[in-house]
C-alpha atoms as a PDB file:
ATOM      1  CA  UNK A   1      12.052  16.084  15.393  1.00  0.00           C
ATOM      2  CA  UNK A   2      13.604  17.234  18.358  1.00  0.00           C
ATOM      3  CA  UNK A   3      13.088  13.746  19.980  1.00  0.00           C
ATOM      4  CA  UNK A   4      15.172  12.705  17.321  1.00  0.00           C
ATOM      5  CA  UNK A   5      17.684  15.267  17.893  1.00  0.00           C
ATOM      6  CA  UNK A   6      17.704  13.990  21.358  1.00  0.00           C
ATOM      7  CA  UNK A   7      17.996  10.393  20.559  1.00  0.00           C
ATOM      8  CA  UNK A   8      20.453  10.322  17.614  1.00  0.00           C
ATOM      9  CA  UNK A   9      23.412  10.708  19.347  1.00  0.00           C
ATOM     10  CA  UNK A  10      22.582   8.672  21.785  1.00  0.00           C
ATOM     11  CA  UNK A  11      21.083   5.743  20.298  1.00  0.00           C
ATOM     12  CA  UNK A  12      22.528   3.647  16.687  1.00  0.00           C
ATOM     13  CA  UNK A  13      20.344   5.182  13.964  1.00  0.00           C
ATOM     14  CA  UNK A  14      19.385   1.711  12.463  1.00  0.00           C
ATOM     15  CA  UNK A  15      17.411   0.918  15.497  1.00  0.00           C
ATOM     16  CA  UNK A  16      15.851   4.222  15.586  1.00  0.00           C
ATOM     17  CA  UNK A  17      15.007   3.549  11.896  1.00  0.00           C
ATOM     18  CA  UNK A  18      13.534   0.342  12.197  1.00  0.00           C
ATOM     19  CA  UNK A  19      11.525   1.277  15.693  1.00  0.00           C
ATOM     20  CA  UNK A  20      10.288   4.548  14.116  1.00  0.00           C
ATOM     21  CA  UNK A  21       8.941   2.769  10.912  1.00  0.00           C
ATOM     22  CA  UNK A  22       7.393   0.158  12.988  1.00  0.00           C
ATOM     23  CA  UNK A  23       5.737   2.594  15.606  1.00  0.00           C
ATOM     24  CA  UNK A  24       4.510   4.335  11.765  1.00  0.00           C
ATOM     25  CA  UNK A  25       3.134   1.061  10.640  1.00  0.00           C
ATOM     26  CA  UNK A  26       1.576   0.317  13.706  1.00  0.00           C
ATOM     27  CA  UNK A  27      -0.494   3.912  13.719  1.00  0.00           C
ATOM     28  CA  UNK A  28      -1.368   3.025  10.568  1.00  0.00           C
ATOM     29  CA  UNK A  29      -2.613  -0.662  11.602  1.00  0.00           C
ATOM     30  CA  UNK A  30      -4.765   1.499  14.314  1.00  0.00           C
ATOM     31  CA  UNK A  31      -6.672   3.420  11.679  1.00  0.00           C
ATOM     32  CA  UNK A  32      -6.600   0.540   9.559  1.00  0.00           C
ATOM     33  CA  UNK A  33      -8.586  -1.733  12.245  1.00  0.00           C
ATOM     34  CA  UNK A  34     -10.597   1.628  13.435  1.00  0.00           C
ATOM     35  CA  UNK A  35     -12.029   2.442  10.042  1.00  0.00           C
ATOM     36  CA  UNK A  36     -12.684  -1.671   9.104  1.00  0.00           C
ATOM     37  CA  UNK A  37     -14.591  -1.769  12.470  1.00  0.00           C
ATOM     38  CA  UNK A  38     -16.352   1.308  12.333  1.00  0.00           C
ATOM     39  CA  UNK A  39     -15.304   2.574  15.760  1.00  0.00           C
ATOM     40  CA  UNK A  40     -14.975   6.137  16.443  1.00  0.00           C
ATOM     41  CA  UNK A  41     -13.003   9.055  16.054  1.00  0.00           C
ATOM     42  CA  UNK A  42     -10.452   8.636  19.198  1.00  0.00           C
ATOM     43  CA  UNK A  43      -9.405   5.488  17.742  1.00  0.00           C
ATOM     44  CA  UNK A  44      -8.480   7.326  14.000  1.00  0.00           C
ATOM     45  CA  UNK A  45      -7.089   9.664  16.173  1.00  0.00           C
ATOM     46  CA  UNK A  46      -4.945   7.811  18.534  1.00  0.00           C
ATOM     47  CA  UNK A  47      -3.844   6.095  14.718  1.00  0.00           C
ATOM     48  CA  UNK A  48      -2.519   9.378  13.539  1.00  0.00           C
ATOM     49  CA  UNK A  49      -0.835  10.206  16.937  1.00  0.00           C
ATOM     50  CA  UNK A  50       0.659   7.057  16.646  1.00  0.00           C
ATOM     51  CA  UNK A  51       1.864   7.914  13.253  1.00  0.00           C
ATOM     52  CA  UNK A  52       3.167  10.806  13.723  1.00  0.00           C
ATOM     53  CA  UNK A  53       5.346  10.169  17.033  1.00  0.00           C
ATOM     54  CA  UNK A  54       7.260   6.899  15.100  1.00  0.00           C
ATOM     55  CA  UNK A  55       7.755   9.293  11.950  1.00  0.00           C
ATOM     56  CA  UNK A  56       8.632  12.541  13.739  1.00  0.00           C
ATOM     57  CA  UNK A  57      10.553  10.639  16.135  1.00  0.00           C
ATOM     58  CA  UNK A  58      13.054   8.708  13.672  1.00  0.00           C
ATOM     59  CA  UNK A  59      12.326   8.623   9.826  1.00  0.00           C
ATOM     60  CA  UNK A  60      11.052  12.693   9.340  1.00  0.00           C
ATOM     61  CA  UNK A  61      14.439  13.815  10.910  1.00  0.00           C
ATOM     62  CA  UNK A  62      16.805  11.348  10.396  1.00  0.00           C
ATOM     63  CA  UNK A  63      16.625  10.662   6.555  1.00  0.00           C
ATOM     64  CA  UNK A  64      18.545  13.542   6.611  1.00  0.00           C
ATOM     65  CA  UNK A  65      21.527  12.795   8.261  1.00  0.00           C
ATOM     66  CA  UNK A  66      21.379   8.943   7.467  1.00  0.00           C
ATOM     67  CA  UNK A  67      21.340   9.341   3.776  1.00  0.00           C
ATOM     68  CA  UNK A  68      24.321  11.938   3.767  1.00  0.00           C
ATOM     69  CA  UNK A  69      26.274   9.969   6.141  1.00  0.00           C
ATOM     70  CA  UNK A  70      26.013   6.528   3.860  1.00  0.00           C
ATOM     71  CA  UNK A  71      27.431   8.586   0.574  1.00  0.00           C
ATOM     72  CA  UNK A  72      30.944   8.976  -0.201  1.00  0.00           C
ATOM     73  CA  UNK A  73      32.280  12.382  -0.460  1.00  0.00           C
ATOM     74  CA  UNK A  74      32.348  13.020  -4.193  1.00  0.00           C
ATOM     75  CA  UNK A  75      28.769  11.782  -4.728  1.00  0.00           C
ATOM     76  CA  UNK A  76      27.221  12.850  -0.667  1.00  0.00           C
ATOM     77  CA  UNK A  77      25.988  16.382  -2.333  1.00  0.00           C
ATOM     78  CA  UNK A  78      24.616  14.820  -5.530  1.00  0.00           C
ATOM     79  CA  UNK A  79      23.286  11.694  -4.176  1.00  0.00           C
ATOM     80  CA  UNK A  80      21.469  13.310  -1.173  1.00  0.00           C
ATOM     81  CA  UNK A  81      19.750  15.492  -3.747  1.00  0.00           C
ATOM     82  CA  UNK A  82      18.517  13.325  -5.879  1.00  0.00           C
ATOM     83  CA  UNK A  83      16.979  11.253  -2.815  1.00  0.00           C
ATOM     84  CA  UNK A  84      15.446  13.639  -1.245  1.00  0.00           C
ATOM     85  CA  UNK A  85      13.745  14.621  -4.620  1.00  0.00           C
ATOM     86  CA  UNK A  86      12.228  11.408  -5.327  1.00  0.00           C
ATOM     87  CA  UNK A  87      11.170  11.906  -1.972  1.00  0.00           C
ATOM     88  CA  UNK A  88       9.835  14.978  -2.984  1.00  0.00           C
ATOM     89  CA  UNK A  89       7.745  13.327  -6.379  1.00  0.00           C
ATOM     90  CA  UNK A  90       6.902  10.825  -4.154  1.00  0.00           C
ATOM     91  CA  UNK A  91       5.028  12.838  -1.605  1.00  0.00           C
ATOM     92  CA  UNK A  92       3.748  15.223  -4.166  1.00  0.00           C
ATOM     93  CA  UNK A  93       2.198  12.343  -6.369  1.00  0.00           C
ATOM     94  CA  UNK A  94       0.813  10.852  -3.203  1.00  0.00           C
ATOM     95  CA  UNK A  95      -1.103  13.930  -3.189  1.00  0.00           C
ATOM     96  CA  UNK A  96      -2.650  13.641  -6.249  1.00  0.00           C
ATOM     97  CA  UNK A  97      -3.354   9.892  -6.092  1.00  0.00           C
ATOM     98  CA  UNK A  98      -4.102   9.139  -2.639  1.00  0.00           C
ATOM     99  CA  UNK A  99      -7.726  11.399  -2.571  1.00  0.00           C
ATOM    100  CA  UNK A 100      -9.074   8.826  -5.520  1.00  0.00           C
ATOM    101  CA  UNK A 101      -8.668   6.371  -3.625  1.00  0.00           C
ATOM    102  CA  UNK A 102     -11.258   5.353  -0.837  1.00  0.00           C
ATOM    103  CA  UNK A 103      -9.692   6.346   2.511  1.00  0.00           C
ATOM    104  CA  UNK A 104      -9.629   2.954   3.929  1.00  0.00           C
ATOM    105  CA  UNK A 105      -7.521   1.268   0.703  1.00  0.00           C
ATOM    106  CA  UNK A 106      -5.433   4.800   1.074  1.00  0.00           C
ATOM    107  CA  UNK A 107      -4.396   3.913   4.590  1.00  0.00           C
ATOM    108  CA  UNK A 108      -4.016   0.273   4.191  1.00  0.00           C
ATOM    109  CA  UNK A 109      -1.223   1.223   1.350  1.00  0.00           C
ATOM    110  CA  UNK A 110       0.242   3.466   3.782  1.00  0.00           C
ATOM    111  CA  UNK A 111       0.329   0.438   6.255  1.00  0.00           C
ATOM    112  CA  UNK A 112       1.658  -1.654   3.469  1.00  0.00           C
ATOM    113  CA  UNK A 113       4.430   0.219   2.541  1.00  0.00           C
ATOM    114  CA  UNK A 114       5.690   0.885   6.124  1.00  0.00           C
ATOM    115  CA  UNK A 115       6.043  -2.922   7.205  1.00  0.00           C
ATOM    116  CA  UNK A 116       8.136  -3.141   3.884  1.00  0.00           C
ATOM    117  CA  UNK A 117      10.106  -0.103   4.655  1.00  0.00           C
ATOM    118  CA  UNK A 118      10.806  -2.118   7.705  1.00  0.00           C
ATOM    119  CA  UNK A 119      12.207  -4.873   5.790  1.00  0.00           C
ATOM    120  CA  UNK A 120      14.116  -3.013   3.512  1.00  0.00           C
ATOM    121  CA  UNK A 121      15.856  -0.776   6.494  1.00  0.00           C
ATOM    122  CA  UNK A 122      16.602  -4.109   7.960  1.00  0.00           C
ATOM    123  CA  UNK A 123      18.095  -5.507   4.731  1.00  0.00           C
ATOM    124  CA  UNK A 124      19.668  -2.431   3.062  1.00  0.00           C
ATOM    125  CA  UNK A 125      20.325   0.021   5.998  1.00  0.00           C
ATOM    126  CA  UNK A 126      23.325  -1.081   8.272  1.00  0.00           C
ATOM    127  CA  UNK A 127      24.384   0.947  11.536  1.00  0.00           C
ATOM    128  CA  UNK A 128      26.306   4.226  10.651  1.00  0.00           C
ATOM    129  CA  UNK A 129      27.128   5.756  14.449  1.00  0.00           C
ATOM    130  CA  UNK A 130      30.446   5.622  14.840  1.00  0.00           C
ATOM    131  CA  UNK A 131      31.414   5.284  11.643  1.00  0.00           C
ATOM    132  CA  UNK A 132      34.078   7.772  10.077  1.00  0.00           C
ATOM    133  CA  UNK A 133      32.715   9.251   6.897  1.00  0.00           C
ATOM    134  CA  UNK A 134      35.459   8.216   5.063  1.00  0.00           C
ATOM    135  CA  UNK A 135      34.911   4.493   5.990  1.00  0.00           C
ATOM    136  CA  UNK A 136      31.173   4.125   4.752  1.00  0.00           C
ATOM    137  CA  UNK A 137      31.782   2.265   2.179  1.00  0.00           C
ATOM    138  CA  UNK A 138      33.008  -1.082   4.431  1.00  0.00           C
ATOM    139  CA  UNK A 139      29.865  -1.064   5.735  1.00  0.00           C
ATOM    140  CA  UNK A 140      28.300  -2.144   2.063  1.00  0.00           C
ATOM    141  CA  UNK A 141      30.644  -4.622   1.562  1.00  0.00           C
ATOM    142  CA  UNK A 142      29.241  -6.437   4.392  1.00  0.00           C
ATOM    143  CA  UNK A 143      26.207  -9.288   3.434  1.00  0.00           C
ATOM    144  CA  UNK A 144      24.589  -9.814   6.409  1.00  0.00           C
ATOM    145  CA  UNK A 145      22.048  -7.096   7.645  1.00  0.00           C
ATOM    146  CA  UNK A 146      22.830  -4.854  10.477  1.00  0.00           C
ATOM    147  CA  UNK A 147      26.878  -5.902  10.365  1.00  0.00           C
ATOM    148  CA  UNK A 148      28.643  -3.278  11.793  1.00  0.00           C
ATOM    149  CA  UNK A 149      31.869  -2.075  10.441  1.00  0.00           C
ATOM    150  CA  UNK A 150      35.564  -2.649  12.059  1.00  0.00           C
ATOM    151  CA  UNK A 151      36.125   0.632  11.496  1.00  0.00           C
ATOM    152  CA  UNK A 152      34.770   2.794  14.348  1.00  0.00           C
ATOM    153  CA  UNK A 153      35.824   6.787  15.131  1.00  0.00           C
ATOM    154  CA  UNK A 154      38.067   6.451  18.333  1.00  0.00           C
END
């Protein structure tokens, strides 16, 4: 988190997005290939370090400025709420469903979902920095991925 804190204001989110969820996937891959060829324990836990630094370094702390930033003002309180609790059922029903499931099929979801959070941050996520509050909303109107609005804070 405090990477991210470091590198937000710095650095366009998007890209931080999309490199965080990739680093993610790519821990995941690790355990993924570790566990399919049996080799040991450093490699599940270089996986999990790898994990951890793309999440913790982008996705953990900057959902919560991204998805506050995209809203418009009468729906940012409402709207940031309710995402953050389907987070919330998300992760909680993960808990419940994830420990049926053998670990390798477990972690090969996990990989699977990260490459197509990838995709859909590239397709659905365009760059906010720079971007008054009040001018979010040009930045949907936009088709192409990653366009970046005229409108920039002077």
């Amino acid at each position: 988190a405090l990477c991210c804190f470091l590198l937000a204001p710095r650095f366009s989110r998007r890209p931080l997005l999309l490199v965080g969820v990739g680093v993610a996937a790519a821990g995941w891959a690790v355990l993924v290939t570790a566990m399919v060829l049996g080799l040991s324990w450093e490699y599940l836990f270089a996986g999990m370090i790898i994990f951890y630094a793309g999440f913790g370094a982008s996705v953990g702390p900057l959902a919560f400025l991204y998805v506050p930033e995209v809203l418009e003002n009468a729906m940012r309180g409402k709207g940031a709420a309710f995402a953050f609790l389907c987070g919330r059922i998300a992760q909680a029903s993960s808990l419940f469903i994830f420990p049926l499931l053998p670990l390798q099929a477990a972690f090969t979801i996990f990989l699977v979902l990260n490459v197509l959070w990838v995709a859909l941050i590239y397709q659905f996520c365009p760059e906010t920095a720079g971007v008054l509050l009040e001018d979010m909303r040009v930045l949907f109107e936009d088709k192409e991925p990653g366009a970046v609005a005229e409108t920039k804070a002077e």
